[in-house]
Protein backbone atom coordinates (compact mmCIF):
# COMPACT_ATOMS: atom_id res chain seq x y z
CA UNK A 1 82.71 23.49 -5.17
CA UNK A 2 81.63 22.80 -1.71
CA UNK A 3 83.34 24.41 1.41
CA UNK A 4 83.37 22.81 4.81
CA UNK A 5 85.38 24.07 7.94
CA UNK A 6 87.20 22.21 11.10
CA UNK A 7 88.47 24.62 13.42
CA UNK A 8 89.97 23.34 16.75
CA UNK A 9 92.88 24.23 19.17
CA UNK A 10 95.88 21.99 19.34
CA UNK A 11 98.12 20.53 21.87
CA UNK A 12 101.35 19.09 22.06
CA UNK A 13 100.31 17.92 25.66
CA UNK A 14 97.75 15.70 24.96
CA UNK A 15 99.78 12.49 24.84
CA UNK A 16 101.77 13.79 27.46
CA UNK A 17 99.64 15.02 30.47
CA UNK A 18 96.55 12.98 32.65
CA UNK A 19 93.15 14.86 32.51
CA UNK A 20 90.53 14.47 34.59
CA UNK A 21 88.01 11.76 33.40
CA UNK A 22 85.29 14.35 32.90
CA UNK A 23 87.84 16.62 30.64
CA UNK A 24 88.93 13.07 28.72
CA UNK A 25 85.37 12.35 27.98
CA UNK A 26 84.60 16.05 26.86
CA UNK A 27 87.14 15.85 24.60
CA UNK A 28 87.00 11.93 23.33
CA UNK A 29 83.33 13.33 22.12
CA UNK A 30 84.40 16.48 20.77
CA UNK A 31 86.94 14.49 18.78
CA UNK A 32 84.42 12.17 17.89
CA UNK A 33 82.46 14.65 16.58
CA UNK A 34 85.04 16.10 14.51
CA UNK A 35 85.89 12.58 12.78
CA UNK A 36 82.30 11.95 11.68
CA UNK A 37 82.25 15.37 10.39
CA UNK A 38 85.43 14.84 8.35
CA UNK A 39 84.23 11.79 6.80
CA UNK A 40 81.19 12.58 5.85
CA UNK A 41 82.18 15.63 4.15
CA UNK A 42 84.90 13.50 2.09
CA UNK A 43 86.63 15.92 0.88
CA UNK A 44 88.93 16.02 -1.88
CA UNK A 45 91.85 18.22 0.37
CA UNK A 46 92.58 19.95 3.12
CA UNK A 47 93.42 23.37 3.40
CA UNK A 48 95.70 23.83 6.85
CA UNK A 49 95.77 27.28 8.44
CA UNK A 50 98.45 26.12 11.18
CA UNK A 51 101.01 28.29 13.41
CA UNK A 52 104.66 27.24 13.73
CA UNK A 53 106.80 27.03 17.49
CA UNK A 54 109.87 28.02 15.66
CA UNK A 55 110.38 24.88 14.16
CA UNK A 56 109.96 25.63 10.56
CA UNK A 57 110.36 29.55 10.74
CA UNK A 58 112.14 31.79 12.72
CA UNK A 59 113.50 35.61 12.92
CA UNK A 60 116.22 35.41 10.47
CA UNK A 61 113.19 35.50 8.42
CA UNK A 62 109.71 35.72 9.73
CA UNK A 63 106.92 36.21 7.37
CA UNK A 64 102.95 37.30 8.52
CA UNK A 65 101.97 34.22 5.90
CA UNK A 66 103.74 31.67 4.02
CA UNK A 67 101.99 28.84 1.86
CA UNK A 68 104.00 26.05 1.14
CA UNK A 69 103.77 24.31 -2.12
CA UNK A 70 105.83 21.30 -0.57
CA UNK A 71 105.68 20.77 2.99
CA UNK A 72 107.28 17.97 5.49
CA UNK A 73 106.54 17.49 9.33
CA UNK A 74 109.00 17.60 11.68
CA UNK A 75 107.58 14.76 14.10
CA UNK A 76 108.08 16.66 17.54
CA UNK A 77 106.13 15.38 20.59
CA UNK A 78 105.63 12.84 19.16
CA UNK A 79 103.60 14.32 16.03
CA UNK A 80 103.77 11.50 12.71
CA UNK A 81 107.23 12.71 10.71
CA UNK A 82 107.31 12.83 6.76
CA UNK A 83 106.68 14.78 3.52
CA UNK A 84 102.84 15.89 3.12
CA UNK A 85 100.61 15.04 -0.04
CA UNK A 86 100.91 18.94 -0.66
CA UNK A 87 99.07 19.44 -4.86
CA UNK A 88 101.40 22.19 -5.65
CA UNK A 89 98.65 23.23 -8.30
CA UNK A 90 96.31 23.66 -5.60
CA UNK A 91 98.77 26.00 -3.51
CA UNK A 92 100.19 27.76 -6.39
CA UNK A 93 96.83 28.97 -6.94
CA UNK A 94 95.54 29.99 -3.83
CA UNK A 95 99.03 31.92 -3.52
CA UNK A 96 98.72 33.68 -6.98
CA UNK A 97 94.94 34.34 -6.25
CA UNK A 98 95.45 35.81 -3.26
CA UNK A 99 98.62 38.42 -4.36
CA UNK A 100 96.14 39.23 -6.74
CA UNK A 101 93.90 40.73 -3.96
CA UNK A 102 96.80 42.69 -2.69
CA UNK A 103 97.85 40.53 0.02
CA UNK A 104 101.33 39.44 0.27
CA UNK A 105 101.87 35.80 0.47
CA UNK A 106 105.34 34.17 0.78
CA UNK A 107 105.83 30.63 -0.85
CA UNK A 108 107.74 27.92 0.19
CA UNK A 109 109.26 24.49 -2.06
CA UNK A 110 110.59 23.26 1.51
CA UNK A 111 108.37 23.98 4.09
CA UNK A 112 108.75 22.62 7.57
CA UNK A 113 106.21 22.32 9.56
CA UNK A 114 105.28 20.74 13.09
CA UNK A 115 102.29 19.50 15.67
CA UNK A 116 100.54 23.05 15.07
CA UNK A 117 99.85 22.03 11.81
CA UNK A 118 99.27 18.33 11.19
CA UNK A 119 97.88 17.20 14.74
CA UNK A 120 94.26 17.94 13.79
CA UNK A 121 95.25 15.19 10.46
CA UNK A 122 96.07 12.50 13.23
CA UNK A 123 93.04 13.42 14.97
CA UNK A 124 90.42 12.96 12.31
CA UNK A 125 92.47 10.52 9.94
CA UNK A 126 95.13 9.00 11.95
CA UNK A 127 97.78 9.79 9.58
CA UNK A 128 98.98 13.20 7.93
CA UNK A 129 99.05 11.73 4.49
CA UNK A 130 95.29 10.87 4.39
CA UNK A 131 94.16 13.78 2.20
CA UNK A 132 96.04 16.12 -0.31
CA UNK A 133 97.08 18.93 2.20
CA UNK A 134 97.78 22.37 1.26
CA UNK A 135 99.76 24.25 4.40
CA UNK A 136 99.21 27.94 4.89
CA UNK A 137 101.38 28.99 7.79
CA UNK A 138 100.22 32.21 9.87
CA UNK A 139 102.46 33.38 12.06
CA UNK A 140 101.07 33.21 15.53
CA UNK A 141 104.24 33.49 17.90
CA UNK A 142 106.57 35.86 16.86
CA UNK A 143 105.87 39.64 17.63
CA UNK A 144 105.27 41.71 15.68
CA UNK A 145 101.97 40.61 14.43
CA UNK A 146 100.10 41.78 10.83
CA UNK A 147 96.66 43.81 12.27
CA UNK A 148 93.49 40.60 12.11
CA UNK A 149 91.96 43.29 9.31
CA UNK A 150 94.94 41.74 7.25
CA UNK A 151 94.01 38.08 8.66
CA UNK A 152 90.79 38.31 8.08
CA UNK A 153 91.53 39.59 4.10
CA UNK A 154 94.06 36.82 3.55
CA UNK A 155 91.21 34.42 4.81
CA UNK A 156 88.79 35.63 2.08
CA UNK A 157 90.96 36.31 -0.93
CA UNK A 158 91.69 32.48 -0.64
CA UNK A 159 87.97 31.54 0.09
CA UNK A 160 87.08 33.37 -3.19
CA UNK A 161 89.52 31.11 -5.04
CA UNK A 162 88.90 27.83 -3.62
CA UNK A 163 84.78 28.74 -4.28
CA UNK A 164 85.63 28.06 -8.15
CA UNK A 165 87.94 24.98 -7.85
CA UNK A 166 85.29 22.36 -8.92
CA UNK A 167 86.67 20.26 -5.53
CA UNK A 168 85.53 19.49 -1.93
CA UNK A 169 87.41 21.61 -0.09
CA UNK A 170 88.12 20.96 3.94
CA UNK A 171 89.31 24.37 5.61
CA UNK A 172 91.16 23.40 8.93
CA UNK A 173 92.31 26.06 11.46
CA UNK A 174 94.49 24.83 14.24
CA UNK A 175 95.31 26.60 17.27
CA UNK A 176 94.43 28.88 20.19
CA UNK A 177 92.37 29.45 22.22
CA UNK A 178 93.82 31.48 24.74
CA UNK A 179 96.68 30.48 26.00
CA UNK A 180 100.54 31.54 27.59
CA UNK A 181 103.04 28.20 27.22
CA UNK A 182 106.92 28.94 28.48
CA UNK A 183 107.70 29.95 24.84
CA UNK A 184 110.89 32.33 24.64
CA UNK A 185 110.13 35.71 23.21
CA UNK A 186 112.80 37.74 21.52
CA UNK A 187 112.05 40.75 23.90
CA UNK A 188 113.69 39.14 26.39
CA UNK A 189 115.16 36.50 25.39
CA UNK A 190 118.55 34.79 26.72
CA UNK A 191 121.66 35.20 24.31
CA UNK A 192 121.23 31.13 23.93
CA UNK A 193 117.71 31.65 23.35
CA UNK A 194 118.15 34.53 21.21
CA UNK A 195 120.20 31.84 18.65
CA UNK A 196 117.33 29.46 18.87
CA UNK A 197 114.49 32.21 17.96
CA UNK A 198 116.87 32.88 14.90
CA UNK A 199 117.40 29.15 14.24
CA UNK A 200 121.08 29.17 14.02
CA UNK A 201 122.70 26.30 13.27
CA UNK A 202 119.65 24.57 11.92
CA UNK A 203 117.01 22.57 13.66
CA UNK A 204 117.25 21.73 17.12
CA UNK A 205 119.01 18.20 17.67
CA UNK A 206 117.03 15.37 19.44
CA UNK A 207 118.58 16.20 22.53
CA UNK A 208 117.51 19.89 22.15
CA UNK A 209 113.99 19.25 21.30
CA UNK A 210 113.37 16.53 23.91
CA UNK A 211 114.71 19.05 26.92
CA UNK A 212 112.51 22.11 25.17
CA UNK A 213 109.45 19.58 25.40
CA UNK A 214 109.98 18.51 28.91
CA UNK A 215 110.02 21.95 29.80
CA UNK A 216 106.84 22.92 28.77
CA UNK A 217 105.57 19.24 30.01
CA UNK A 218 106.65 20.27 33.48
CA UNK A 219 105.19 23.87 32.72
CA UNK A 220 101.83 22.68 32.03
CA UNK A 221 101.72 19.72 35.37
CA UNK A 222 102.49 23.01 37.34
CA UNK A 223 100.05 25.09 35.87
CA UNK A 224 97.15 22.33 36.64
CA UNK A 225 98.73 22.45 40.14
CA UNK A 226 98.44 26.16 40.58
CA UNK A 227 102.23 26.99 40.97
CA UNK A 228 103.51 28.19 37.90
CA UNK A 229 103.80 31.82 37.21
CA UNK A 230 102.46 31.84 33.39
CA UNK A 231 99.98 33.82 32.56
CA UNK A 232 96.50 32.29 33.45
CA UNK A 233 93.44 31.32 30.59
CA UNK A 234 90.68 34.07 29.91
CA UNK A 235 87.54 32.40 28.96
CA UNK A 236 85.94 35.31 28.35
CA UNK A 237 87.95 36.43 25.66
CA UNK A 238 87.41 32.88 24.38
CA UNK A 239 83.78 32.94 24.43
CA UNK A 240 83.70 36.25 22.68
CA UNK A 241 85.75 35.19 20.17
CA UNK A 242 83.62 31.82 19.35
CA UNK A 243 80.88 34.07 19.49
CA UNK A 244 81.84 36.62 16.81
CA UNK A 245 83.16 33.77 14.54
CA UNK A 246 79.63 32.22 14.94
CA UNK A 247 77.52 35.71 14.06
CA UNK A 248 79.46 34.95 10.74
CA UNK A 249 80.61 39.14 10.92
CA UNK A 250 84.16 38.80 11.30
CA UNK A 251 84.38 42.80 11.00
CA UNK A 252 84.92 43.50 14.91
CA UNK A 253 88.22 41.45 14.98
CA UNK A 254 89.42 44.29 12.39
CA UNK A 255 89.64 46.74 16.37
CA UNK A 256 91.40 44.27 18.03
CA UNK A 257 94.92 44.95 19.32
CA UNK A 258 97.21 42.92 18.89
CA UNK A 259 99.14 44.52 22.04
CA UNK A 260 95.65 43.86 23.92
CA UNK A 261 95.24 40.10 23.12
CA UNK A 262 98.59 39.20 24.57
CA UNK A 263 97.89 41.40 27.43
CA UNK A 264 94.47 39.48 28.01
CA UNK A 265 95.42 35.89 26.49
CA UNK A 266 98.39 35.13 26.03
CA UNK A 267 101.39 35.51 23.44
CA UNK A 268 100.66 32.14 21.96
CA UNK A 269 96.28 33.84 21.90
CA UNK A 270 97.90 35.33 18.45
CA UNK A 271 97.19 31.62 16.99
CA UNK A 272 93.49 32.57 16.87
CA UNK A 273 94.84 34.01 13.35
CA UNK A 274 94.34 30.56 11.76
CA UNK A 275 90.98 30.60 13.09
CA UNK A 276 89.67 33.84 11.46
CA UNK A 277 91.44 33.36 8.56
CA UNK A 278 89.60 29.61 8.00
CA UNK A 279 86.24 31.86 9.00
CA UNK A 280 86.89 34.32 6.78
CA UNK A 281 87.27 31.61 3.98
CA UNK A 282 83.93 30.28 4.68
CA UNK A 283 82.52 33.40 4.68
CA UNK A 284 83.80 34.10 1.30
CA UNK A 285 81.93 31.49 -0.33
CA UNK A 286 78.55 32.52 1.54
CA UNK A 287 76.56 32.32 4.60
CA UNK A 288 77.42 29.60 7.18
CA UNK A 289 76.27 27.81 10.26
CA UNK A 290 78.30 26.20 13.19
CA UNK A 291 77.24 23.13 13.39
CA UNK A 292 78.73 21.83 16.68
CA UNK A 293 80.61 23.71 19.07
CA UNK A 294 82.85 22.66 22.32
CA UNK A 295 84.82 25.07 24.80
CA UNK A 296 86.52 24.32 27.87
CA UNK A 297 89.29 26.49 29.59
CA UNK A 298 91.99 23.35 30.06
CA UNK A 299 94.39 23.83 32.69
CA UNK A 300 96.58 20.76 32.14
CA UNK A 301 96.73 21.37 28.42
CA UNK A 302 97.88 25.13 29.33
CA UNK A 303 94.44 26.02 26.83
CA UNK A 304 91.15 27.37 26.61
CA UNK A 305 90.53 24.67 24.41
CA UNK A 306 87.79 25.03 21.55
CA UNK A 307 86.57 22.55 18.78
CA UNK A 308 83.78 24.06 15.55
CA UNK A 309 82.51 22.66 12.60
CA UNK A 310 80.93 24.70 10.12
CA UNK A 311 79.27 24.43 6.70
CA UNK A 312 77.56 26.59 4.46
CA UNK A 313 74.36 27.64 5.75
């Protein structure tokens, strides 16, 4: 067994929006960096902790966790569309492993999942299918959110189990940092987006999905320009938070407030989740060290954007 961990925030913008030249560059390296880590590590598959925009899963029935044993991507913004190489062995596994440790864990044969989950694939491999990929969905959108003390168990009940598979395992977390895109929220919600939050009448039709993107496309070129009214980055919180998951104690996310981090950073902050949950894996298996870190508070990508790679100490 050998354990080795990519954790880095996503973006649905990136194809879609013109940075800076200094911000392309930062990031071109950072990605850079990620890739050589990936492939020297080799590994033998990927395990994906990935949020959902309520693509795949919405509130007619919203679990805290869901691992699919069969997965397919959706393809929005752009994303590559198509069934993933998901080992059900592998995922039946880590689910049964991880009830076992007293956390529930819903399954899916048909899970659908979008950019949240596979953009870090196209990233490091330039295609989803690269690696035998087992999804483990957290939700990271839809309030009300499972305490991080639950996260953070979840993380290391599958750790444990993936320290005896005699593989190379890949941990991915994708998502965060802080962060407040024009996503509806059920609070207050429209009746018309009330229907889409519960995904009636199935996934949203081309025509849907294309106007849904363009608004947040248009959200984020105002946001660079200082006129939109979203909720702004805290890269504070996002330094502290890169900070704790470095000391390799995960313990103090157990007091945060769940109430509190979308107060500070942002509904869509929550998908942090997938990041403590692929640090708490790590952890599992023993002592670690980051080996390369990269933060920047993104304004055009509506992100404090953050890219980690980790490996056992």
């Amino acid at each position: 067994m050998t354990l080795a961990l990519l954790a880095t925030s996503h973006s649905p913008l990136l194809d879609h929006v013109d940075l800076p030249a200094d911000v392309s560059g930062e990031l071109t390296e950072a990605f850079a960096q990620a890739r050589a880590f990936v492939h020297d590590f080799d590994p033998d598959v990927v395990v994906n902790f990935g949020p959902d925009h309520y693509n795949g899963f919405f509130y007619r029935l919203m679990p805290p966790f869901c691992i699919g044993y069969a997965a397919e991507s959706i393809g929005d913004y752009g994303s590559q569309a198509g069934p993933l190489n998901v080992p059900e062995d592998i995922a039946r596994g880590i689910a049964e492993a991880v009830i076992a440790e007293g956390v529930d864990l819903a399954v899916s044969l048909d899970m659908q999942v979008d950019h949240g989950a596979v953009q870090p694939m196209e990233i490091v491999y330039g295609d989803i299918t690269a690696k035998p990929f087992v999804p483990i969905f957290m939700n990271s959108v839809a309030p009300p959110f499972t305490p991080l003390a639950r996260v953070r168990r979840l993380g290391e009940a599958a750790g444990r189990h993936l320290a005896t598979l005699d593989r190379k395992v890949l941990l991915i977390a994708s998502g965060g940092l802080s962060h407040d895109p024009p996503v509806p929220r059920l609070s207050n919600a429209t009746a018309d987006q009330r229907r889409m939050l519960m995904g009636e009448g199935g996934p949203l039709t081309p025509e849907a999905r294309e106007a849904r993107q363009q608004r947040v496309i248009s959200a984020a070129r105002e946001f660079a320009a200082g006129t939109a009214t979203i909720q702004d980055l805290a890269p504070e919180w996002d330094r502290e938070l890169l900070r704790i998951l470095a000391s390799g104690d995960l313990s103090p996310f157990d007091a945060w407030d769940p109430g509190e981090m979308t107060r500070i950073a942002g509904n869509s902050s929550h998908e942090v989740r997938t990041w403590i949950a692929a640090y708490a894996a790590l952890g599992a298996a023993g002592p670690y060290s980051v080996r390369y870190s990269y933060y920047r508070p993104i304004r055009e990508l509506i992100a404090g954007f953050a890219l980690t790679t980790a490996t056992p100490a």
